[in-house]
C-alpha atoms as a PDB file:
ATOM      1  CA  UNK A   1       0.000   0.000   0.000  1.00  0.00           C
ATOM      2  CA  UNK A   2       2.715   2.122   0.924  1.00  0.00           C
ATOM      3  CA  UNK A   3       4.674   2.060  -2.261  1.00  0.00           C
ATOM      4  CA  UNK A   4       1.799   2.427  -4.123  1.00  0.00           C
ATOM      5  CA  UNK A   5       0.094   5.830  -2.605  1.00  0.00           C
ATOM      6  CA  UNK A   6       4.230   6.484  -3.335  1.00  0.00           C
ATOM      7  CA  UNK A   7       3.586   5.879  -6.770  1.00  0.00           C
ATOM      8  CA  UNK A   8       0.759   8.225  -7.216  1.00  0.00           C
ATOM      9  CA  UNK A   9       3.386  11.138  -6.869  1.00  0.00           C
ATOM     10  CA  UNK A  10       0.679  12.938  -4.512  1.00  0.00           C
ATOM     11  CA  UNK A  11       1.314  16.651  -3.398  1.00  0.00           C
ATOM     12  CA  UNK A  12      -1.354  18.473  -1.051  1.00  0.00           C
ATOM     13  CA  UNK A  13      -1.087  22.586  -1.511  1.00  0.00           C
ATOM     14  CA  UNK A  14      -2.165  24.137   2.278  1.00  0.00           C
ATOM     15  CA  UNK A  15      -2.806  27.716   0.899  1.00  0.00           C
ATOM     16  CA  UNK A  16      -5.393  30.466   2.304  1.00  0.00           C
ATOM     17  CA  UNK A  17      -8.447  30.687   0.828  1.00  0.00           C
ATOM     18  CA  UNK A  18      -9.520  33.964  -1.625  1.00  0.00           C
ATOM     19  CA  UNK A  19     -12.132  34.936  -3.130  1.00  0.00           C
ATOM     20  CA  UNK A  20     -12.171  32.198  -5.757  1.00  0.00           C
ATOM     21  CA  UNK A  21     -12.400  29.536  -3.533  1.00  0.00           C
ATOM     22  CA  UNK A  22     -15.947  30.726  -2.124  1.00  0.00           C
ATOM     23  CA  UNK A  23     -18.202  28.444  -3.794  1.00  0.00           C
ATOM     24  CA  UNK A  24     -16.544  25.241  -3.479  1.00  0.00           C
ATOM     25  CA  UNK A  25     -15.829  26.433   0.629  1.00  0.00           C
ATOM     26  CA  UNK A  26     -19.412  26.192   0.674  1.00  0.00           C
ATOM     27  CA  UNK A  27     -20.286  23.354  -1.664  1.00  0.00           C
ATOM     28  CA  UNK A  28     -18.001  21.382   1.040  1.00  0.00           C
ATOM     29  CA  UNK A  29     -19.443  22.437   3.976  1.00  0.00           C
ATOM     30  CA  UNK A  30     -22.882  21.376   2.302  1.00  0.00           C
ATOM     31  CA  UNK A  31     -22.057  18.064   2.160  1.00  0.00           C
ATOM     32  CA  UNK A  32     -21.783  15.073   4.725  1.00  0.00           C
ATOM     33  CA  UNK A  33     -19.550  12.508   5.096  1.00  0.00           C
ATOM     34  CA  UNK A  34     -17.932  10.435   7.717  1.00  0.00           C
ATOM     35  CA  UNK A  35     -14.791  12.962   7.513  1.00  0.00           C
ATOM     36  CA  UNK A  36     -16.767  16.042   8.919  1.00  0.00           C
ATOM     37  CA  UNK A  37     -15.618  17.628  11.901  1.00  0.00           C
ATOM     38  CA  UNK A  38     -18.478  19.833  12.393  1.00  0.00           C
ATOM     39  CA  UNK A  39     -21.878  19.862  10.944  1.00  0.00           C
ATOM     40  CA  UNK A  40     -22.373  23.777  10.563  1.00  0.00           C
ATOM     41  CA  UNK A  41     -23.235  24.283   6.960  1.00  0.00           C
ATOM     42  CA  UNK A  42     -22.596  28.060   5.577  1.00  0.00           C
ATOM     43  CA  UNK A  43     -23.546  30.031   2.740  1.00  0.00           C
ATOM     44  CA  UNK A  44     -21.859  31.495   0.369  1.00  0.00           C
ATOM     45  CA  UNK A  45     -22.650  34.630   1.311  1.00  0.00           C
ATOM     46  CA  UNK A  46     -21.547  33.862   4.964  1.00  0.00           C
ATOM     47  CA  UNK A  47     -17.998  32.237   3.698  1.00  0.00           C
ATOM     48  CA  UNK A  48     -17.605  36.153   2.082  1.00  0.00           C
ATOM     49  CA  UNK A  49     -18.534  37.457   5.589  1.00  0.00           C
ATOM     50  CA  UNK A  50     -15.771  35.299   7.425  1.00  0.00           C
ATOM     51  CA  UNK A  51     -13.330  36.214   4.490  1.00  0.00           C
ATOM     52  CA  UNK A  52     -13.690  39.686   5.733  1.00  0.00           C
ATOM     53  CA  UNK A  53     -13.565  39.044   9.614  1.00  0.00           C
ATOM     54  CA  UNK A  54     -10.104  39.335  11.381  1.00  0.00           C
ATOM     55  CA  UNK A  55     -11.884  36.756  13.705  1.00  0.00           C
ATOM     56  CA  UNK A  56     -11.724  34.047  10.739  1.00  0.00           C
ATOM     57  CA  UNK A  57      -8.881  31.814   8.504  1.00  0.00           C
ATOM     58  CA  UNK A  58      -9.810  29.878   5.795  1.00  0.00           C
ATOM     59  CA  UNK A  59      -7.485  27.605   3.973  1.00  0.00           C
ATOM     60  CA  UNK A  60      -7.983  25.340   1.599  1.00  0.00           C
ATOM     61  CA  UNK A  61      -6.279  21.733   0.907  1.00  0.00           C
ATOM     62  CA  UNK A  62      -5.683  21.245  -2.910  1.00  0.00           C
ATOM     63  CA  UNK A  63      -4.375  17.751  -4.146  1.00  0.00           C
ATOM     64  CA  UNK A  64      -2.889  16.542  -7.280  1.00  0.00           C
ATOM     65  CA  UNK A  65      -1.165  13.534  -8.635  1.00  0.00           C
ATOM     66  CA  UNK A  66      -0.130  12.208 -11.502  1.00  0.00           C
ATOM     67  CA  UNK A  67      -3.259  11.624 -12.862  1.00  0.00           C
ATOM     68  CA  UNK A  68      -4.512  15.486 -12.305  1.00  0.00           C
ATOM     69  CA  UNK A  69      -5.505  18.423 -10.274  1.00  0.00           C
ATOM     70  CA  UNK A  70      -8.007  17.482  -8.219  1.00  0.00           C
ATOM     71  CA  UNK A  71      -9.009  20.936  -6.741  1.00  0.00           C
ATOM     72  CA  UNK A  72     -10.078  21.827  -3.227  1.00  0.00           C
ATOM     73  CA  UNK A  73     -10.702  18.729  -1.518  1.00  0.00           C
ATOM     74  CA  UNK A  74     -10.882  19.698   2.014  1.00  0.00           C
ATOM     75  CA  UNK A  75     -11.089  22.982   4.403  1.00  0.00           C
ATOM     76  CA  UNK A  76     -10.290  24.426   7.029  1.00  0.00           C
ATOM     77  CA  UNK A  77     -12.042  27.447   8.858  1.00  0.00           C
ATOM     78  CA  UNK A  78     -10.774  28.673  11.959  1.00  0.00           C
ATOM     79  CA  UNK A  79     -12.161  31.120  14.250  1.00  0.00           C
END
């Protein structure tokens, strides 16, 4: 197992989240799944709100391999 997720060639990007990244922010926080920490869902509209707050960081988790880019795949959203 180990050699092959070594294969894949797998790099996560940990970067803050802009203005772009609003509407898959809150596509993910839509959704459920066993790997939710929290089950607060939020708007766009309030994931714009939080960008603006000094109380608020937002990063988001972007993965590729050698396959492709797979986008945002998970969040973070500190307060």
């Amino acid at each position: 197992m180990e050699e092959y997720l070594r294969s894949l060639e797998m790099n996560g990007i940990i970067k803050p989240s802009n203005i772009d990244d609003v509407s898959i922010i809150a596509q993910l926080t839509q959704g459920s799944n066993q790997f939710s920490l929290k089950t607060k869902r939020y708007t766009e509209k309030e994931i714009k709100e939080f960008m603006n707050s000094k109380n608020h960081l937002y990063y988001a988790i972007k993965l590729k391999d050698k396959f492709g880019v797979y986008g945002v795949i998970p969040i973070i959203i500190i307060e």
